[in-house]
N, C-alpha and C. Protein backbone atom coordinates (compact mmCIF):
# COMPACT_ATOMS: atom_id res chain seq x y z
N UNK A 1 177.52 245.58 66.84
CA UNK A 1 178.28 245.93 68.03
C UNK A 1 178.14 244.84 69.07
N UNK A 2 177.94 243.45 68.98
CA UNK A 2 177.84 242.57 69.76
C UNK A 2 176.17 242.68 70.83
N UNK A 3 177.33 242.56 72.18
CA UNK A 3 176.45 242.58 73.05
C UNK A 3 174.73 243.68 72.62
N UNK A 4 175.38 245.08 72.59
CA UNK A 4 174.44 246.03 72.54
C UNK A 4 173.51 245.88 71.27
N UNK A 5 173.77 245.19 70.39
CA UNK A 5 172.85 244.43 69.14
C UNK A 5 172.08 243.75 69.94
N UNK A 6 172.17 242.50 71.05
CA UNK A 6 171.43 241.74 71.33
C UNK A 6 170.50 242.18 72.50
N UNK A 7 170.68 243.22 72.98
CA UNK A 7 169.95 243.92 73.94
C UNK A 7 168.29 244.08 73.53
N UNK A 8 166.97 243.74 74.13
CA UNK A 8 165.87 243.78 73.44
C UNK A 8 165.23 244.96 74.37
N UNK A 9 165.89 244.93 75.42
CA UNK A 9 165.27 246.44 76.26
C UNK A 9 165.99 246.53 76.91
N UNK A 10 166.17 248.58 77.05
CA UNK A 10 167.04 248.73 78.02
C UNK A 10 166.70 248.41 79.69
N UNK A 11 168.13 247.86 79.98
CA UNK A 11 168.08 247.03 81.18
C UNK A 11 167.89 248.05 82.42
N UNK A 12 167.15 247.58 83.42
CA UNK A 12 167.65 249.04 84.99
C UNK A 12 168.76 248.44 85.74
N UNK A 13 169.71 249.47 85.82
CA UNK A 13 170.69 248.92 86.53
C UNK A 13 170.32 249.76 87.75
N UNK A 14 170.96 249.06 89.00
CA UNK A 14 170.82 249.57 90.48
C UNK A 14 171.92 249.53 90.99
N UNK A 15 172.00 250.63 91.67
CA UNK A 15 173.25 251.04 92.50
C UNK A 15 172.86 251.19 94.23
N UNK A 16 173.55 252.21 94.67
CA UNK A 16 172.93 252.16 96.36
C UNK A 16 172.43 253.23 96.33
N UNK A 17 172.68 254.30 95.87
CA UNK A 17 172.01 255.53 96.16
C UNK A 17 171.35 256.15 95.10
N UNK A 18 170.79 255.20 94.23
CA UNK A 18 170.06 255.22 92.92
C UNK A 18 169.90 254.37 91.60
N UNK A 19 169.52 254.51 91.18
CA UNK A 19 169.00 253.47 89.93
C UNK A 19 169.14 254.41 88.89
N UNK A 20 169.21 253.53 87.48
CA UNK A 20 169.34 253.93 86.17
C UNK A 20 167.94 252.88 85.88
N UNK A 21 167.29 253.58 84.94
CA UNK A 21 165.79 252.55 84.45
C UNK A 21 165.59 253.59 82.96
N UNK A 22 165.16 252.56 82.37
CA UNK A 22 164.70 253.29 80.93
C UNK A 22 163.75 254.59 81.10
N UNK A 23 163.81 255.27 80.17
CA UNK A 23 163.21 256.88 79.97
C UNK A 23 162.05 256.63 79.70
N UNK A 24 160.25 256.69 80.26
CA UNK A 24 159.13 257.00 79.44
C UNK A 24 159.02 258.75 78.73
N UNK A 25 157.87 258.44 78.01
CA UNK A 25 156.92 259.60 77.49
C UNK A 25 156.61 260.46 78.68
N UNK A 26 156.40 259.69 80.20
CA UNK A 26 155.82 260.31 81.06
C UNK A 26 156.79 261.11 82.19
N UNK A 27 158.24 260.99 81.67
CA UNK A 27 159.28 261.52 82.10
C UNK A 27 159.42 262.99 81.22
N UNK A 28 158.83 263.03 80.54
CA UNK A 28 158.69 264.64 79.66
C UNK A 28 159.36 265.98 80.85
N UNK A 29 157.99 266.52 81.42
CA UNK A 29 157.50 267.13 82.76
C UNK A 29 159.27 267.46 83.49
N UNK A 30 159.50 266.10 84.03
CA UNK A 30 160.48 266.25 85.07
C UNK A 30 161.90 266.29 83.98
N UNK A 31 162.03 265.94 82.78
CA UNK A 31 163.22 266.32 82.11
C UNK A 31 163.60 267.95 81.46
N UNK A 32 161.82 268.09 81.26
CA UNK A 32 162.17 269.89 80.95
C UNK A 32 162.50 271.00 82.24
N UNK A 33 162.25 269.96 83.11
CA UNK A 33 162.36 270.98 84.83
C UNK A 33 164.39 270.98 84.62
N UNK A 34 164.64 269.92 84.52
CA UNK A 34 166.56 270.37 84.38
C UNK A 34 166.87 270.91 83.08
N UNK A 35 166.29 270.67 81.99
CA UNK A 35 166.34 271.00 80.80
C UNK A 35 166.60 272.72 80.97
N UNK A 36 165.80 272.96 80.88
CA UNK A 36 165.58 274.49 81.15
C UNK A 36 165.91 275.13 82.11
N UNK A 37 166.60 274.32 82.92
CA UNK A 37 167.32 275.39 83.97
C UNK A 37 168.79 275.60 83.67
N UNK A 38 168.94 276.83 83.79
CA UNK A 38 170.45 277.87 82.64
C UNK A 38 171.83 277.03 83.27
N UNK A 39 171.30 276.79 84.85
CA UNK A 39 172.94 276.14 85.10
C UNK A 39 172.81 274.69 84.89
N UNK A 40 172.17 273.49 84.45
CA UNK A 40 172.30 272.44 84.01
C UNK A 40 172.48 272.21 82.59
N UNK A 41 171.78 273.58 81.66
CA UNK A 41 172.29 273.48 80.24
C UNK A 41 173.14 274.03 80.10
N UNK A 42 173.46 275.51 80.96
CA UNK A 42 174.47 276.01 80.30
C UNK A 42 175.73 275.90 80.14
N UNK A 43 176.31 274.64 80.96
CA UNK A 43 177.76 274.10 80.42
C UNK A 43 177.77 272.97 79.32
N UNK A 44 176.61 272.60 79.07
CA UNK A 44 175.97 271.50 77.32
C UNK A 44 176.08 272.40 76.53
N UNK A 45 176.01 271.50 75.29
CA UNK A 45 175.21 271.83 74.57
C UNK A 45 173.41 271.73 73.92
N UNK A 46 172.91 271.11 75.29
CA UNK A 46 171.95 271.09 74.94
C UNK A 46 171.17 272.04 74.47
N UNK A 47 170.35 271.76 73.77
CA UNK A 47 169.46 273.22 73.21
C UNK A 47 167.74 272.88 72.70
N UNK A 48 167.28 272.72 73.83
CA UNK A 48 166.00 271.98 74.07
C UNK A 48 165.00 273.19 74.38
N UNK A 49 163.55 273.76 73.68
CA UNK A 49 163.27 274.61 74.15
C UNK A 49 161.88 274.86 74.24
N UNK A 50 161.20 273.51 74.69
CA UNK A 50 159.37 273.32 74.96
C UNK A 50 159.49 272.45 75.82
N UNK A 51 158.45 271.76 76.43
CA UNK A 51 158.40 270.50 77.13
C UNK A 51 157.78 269.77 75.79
N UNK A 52 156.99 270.21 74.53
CA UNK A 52 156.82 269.46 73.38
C UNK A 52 158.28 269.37 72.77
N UNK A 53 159.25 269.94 72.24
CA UNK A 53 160.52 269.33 72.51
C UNK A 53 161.38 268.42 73.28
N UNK A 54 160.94 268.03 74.34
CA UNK A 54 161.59 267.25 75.72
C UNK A 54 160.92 265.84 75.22
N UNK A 55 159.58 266.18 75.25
CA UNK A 55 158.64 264.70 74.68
C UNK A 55 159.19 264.43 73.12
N UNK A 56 159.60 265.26 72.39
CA UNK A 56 160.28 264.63 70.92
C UNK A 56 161.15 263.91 71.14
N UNK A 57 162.24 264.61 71.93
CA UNK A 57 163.39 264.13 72.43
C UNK A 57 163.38 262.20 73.40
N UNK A 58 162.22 262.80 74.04
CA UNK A 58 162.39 261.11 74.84
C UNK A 58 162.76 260.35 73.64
N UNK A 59 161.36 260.77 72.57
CA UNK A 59 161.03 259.89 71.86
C UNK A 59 162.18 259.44 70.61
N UNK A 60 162.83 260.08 70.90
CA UNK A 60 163.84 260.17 69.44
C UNK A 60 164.88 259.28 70.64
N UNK A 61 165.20 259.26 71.41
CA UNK A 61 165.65 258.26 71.97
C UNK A 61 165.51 257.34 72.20
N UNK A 62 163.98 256.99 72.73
CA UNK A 62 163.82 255.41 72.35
C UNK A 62 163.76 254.86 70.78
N UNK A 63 163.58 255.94 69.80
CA UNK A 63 163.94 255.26 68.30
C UNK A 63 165.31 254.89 67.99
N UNK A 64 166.49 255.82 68.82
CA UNK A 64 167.23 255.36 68.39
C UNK A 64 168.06 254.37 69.44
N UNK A 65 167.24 253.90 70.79
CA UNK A 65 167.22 252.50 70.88
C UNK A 65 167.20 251.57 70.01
N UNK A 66 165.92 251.48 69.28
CA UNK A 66 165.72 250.68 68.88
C UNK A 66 166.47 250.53 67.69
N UNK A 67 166.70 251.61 66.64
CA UNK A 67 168.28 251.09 65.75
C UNK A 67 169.46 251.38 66.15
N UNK A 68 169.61 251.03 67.20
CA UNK A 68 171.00 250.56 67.80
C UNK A 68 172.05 251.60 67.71
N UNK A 69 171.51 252.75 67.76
CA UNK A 69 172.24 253.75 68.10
C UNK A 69 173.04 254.41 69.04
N UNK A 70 171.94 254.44 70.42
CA UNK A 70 172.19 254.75 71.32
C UNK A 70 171.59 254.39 72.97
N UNK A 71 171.60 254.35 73.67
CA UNK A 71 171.13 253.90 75.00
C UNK A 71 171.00 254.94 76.05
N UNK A 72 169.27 255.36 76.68
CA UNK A 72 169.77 256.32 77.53
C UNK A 72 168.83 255.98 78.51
N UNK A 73 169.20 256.07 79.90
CA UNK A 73 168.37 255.83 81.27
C UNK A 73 168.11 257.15 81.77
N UNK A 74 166.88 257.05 82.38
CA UNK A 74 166.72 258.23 83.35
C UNK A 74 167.75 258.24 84.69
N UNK A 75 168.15 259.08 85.08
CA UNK A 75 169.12 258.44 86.89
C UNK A 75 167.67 259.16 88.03
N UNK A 76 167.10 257.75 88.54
CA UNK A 76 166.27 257.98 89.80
C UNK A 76 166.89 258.23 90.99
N UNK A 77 167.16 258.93 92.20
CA UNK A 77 167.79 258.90 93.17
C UNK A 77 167.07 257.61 94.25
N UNK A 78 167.57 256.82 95.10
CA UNK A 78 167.03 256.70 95.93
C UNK A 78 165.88 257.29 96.82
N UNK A 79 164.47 256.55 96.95
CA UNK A 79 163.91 257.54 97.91
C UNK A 79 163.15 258.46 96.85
N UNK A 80 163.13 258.76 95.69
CA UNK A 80 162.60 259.58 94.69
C UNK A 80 161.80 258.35 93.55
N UNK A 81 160.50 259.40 93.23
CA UNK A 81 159.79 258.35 92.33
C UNK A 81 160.06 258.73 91.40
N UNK A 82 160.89 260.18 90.93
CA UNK A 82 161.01 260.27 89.31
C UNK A 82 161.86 260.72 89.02
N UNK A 83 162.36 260.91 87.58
CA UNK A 83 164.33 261.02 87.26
C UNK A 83 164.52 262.27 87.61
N UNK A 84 165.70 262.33 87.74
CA UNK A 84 166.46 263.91 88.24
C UNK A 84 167.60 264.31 87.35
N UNK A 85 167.46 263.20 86.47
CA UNK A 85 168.58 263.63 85.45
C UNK A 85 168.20 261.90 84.45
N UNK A 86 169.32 262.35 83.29
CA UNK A 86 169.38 261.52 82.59
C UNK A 86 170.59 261.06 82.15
N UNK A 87 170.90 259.94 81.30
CA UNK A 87 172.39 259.95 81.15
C UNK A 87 172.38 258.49 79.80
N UNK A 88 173.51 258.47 79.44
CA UNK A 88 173.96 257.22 78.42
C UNK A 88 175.14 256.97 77.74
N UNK A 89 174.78 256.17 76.68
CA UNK A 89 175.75 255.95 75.74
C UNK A 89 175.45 256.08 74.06
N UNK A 90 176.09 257.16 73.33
CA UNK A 90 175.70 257.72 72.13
C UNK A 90 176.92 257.05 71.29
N UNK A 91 177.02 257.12 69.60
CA UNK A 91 178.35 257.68 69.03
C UNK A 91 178.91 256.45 69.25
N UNK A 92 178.59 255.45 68.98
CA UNK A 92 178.94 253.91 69.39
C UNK A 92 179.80 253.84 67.63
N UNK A 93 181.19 253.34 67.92
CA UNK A 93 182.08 253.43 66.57
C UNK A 93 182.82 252.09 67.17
N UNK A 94 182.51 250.75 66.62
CA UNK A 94 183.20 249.71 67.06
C UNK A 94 183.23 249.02 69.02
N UNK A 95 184.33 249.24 69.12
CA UNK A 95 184.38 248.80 70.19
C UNK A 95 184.32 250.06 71.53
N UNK A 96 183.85 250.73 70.65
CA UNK A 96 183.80 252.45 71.56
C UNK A 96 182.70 252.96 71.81
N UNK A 97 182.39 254.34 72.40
CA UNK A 97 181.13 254.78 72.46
C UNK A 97 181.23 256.12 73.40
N UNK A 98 180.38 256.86 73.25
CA UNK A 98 180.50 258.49 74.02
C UNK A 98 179.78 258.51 75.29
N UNK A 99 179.89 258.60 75.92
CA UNK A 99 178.77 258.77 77.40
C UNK A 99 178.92 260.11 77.58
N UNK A 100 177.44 260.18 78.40
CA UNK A 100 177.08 261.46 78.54
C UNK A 100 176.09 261.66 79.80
N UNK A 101 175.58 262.96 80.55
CA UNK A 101 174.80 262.37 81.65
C UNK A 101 174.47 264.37 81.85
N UNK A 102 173.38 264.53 82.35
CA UNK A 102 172.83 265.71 83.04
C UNK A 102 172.09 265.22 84.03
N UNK A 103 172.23 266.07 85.74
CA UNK A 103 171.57 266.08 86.95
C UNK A 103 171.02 267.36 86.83
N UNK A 104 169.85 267.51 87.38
CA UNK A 104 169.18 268.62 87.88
C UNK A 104 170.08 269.00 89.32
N UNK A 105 170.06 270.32 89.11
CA UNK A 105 170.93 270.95 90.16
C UNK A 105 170.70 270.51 91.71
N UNK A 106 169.33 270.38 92.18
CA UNK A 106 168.56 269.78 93.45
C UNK A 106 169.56 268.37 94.02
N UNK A 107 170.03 268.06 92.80
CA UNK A 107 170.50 266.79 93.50
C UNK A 107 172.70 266.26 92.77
N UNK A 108 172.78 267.87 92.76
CA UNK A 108 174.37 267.83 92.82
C UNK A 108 175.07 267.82 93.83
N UNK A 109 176.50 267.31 94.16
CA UNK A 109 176.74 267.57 95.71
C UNK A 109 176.39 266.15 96.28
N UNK A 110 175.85 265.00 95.86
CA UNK A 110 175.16 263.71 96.54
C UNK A 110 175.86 262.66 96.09
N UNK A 111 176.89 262.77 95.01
CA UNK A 111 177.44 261.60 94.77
C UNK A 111 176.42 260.78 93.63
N UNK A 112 175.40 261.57 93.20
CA UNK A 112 174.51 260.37 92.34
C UNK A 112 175.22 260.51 90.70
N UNK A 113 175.41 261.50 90.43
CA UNK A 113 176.06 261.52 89.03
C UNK A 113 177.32 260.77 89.08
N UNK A 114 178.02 260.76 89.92
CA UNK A 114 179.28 259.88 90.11
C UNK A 114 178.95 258.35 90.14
N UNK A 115 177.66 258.09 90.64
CA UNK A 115 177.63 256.88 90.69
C UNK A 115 176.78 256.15 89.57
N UNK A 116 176.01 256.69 88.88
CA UNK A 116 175.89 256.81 87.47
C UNK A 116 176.74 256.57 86.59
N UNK A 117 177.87 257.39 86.33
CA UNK A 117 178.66 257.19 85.54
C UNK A 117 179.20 255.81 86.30
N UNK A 118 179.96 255.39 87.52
CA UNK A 118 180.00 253.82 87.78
C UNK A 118 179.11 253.03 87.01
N UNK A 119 177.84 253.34 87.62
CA UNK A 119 177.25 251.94 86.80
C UNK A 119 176.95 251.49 84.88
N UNK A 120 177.55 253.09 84.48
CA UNK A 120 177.22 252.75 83.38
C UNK A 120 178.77 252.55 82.43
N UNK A 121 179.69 253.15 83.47
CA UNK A 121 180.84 251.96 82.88
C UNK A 121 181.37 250.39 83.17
N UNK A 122 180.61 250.25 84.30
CA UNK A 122 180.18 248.76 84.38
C UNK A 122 179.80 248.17 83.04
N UNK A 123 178.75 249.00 83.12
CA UNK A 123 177.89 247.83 81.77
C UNK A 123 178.21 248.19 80.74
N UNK A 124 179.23 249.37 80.29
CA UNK A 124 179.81 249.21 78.95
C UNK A 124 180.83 248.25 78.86
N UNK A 125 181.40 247.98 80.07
CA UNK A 125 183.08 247.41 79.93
C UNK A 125 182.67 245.77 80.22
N UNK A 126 181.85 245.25 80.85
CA UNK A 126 181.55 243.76 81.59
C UNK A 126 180.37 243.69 80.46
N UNK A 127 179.31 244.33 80.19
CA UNK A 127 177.64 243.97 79.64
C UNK A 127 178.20 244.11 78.07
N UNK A 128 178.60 245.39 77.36
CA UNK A 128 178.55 245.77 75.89
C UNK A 128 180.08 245.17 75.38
N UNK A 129 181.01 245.17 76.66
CA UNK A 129 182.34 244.76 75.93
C UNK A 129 182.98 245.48 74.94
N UNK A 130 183.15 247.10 75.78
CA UNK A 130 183.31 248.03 75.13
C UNK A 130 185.00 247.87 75.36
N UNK A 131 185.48 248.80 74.52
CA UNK A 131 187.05 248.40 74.69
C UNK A 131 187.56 249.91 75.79
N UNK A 132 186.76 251.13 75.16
CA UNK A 132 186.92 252.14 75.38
C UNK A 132 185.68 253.14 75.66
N UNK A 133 185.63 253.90 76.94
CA UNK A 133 184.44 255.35 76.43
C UNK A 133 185.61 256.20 76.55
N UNK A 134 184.51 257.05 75.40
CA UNK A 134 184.94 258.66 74.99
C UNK A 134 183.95 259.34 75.78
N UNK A 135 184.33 261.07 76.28
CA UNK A 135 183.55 261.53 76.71
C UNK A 135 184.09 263.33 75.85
N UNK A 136 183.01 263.95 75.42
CA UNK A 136 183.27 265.39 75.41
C UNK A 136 182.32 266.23 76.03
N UNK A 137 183.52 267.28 76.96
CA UNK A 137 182.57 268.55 77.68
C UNK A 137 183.28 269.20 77.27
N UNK A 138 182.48 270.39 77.47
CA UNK A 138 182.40 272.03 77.25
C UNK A 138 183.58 272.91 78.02
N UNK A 139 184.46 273.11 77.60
CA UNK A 139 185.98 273.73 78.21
C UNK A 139 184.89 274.86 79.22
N UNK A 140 185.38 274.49 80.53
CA UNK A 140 184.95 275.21 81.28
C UNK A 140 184.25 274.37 82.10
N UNK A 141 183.65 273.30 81.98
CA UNK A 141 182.82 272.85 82.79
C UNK A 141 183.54 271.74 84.21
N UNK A 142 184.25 272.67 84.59
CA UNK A 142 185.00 271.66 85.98
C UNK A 142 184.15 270.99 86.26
N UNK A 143 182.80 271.16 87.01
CA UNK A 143 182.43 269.71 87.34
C UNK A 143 182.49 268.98 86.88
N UNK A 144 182.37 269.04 85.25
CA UNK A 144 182.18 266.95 84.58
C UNK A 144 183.32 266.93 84.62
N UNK A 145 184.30 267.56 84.26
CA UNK A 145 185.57 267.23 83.94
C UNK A 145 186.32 266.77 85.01
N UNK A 146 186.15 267.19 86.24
CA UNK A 146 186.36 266.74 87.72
C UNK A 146 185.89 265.03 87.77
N UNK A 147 184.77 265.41 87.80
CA UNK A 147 184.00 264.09 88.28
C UNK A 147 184.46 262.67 86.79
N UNK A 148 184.78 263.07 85.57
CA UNK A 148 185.91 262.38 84.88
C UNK A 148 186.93 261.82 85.33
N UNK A 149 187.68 262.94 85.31
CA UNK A 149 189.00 262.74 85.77
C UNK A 149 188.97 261.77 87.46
N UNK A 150 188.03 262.05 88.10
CA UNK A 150 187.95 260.76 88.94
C UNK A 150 187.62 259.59 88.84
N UNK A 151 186.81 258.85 88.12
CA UNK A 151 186.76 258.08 87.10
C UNK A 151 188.18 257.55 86.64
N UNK A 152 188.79 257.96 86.17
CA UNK A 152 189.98 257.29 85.38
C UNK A 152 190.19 258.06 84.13
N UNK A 153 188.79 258.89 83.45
CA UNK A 153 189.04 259.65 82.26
C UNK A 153 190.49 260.14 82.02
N UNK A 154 191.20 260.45 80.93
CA UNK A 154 192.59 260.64 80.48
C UNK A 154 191.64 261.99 79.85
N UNK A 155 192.77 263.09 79.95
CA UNK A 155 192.42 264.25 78.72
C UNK A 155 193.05 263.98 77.50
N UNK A 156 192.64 263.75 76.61
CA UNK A 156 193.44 263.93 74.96
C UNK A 156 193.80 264.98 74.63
N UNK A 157 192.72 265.61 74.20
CA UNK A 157 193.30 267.22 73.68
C UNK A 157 191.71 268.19 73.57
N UNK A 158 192.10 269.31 73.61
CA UNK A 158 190.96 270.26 73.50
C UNK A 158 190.81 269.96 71.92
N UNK A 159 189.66 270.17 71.57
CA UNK A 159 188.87 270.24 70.40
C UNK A 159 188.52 271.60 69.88
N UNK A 160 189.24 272.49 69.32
CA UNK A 160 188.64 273.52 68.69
C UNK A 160 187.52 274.24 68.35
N UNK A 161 186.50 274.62 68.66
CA UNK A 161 185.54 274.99 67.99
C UNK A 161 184.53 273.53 67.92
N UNK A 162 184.71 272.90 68.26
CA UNK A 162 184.17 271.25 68.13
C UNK A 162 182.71 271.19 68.05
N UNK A 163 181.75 272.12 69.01
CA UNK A 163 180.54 272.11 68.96
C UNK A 163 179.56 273.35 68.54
N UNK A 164 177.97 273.56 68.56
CA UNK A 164 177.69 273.94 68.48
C UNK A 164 177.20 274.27 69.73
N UNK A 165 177.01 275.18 70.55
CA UNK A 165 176.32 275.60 71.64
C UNK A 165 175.50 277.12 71.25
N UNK A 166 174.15 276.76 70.81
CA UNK A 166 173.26 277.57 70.92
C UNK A 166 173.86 278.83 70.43
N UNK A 167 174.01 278.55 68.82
CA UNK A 167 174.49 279.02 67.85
C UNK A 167 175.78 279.72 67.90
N UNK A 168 177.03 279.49 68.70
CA UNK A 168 178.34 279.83 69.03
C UNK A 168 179.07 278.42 68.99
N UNK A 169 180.19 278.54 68.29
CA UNK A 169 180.77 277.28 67.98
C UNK A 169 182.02 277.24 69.56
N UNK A 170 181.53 275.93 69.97
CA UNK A 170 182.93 276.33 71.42
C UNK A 170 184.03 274.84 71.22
N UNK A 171 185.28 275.11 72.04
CA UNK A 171 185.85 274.21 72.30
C UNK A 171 185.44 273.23 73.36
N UNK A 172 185.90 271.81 73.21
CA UNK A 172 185.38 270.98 74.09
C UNK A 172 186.63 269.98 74.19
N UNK A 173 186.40 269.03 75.55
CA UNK A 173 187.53 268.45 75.72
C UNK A 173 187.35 267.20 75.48
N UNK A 174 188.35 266.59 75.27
CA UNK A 174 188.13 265.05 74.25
C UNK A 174 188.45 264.36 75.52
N UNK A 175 188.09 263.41 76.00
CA UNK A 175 188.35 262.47 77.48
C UNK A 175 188.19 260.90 76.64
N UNK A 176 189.47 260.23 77.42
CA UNK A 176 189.31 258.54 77.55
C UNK A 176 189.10 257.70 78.85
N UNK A 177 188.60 256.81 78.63
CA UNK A 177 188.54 255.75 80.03
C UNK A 177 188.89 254.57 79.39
N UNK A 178 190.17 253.78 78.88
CA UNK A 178 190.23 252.20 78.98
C UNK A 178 189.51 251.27 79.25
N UNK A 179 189.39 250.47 79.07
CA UNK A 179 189.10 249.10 79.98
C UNK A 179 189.76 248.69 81.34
């Protein structure tokens, strides 16, 4: 995949009202605090259910850093020493790739998930030389789909049954962003 092949660590990107910086082990703690709260999962599909799950999870992310799978930053707010959410790029097929992102509720309403997703289509479109992101949410979830659609996201089409959400299969919406 070019650029994102030659990447040897994920980079911190900085914005004004927060930073993106790679995920530790020691981010466990503060990822099961949004993890587990019903209104940050319950428009995902996430389905995460220990803080020894949360710590698998970091960890299965920095592995699949490292085979070039996927890329994911914690989002620090300004003014805060530890993440309040997390976010990336999965599902990398050529010149494409899926982004994705969860805030802990404490810090919705601030403009930081919006500016997240900025910086990390920055560095797909200028850094990875992506041609295109894909994004899928959970039919129903106006906020991402809002905060998309401001972005530039295009709707394609609903997806049928597309996911699994905590053993109920739901529809989800297929989103584009160009170059």
């Amino acid at each position: 995949m070019g650029a994102f092949d030659s990447l040897q660590e994920i980079p911190v990107l900085a914005g004004n009202g927060m930073s993106l910086r790679p995920l530790t082990p020691a981010d466990a703690p503060d990822a099961w605090a949004y993890y587990s709260d019903p209104e940050v999962y319950g428009p995902t599909s996430l389905d995460i259910e220990s803080l020894a799950a949360t710590e698998a999870g970091l960890q299965s992310m920095a592995d699949s850093f490292a085979r070039r799978e996927s890329i994911r930053w914690g989002i620090v707010p300004a003014g805060v020493e530890r993440i309040a959410g997390d976010c990336g790029f999965f599902n990398f097929d050529g010149l494409s790739a899926e982004i994705g992102y969860l805030l802990a509720g404490p810090f919705w309403g601030r403009g930081i998930a919006s500016e997240a997703v900025d910086l990390m289509l920055t560095f797909a479109f200028d850094t990875l030389g992506l041609q295109e992101v894909k994004a899928t949410v959970l039919d129903g979830n106006e906020r991402s789909l809002r905060l998309l659609d401001r972005k530039g996201f295009q709707r394609v089409e609903l997806l049928p049954r597309f996911r699994n959400v905590r053993g109920e299969m739901k529809d989800f919406w297929l989103l584009r962003c160009a170059r």
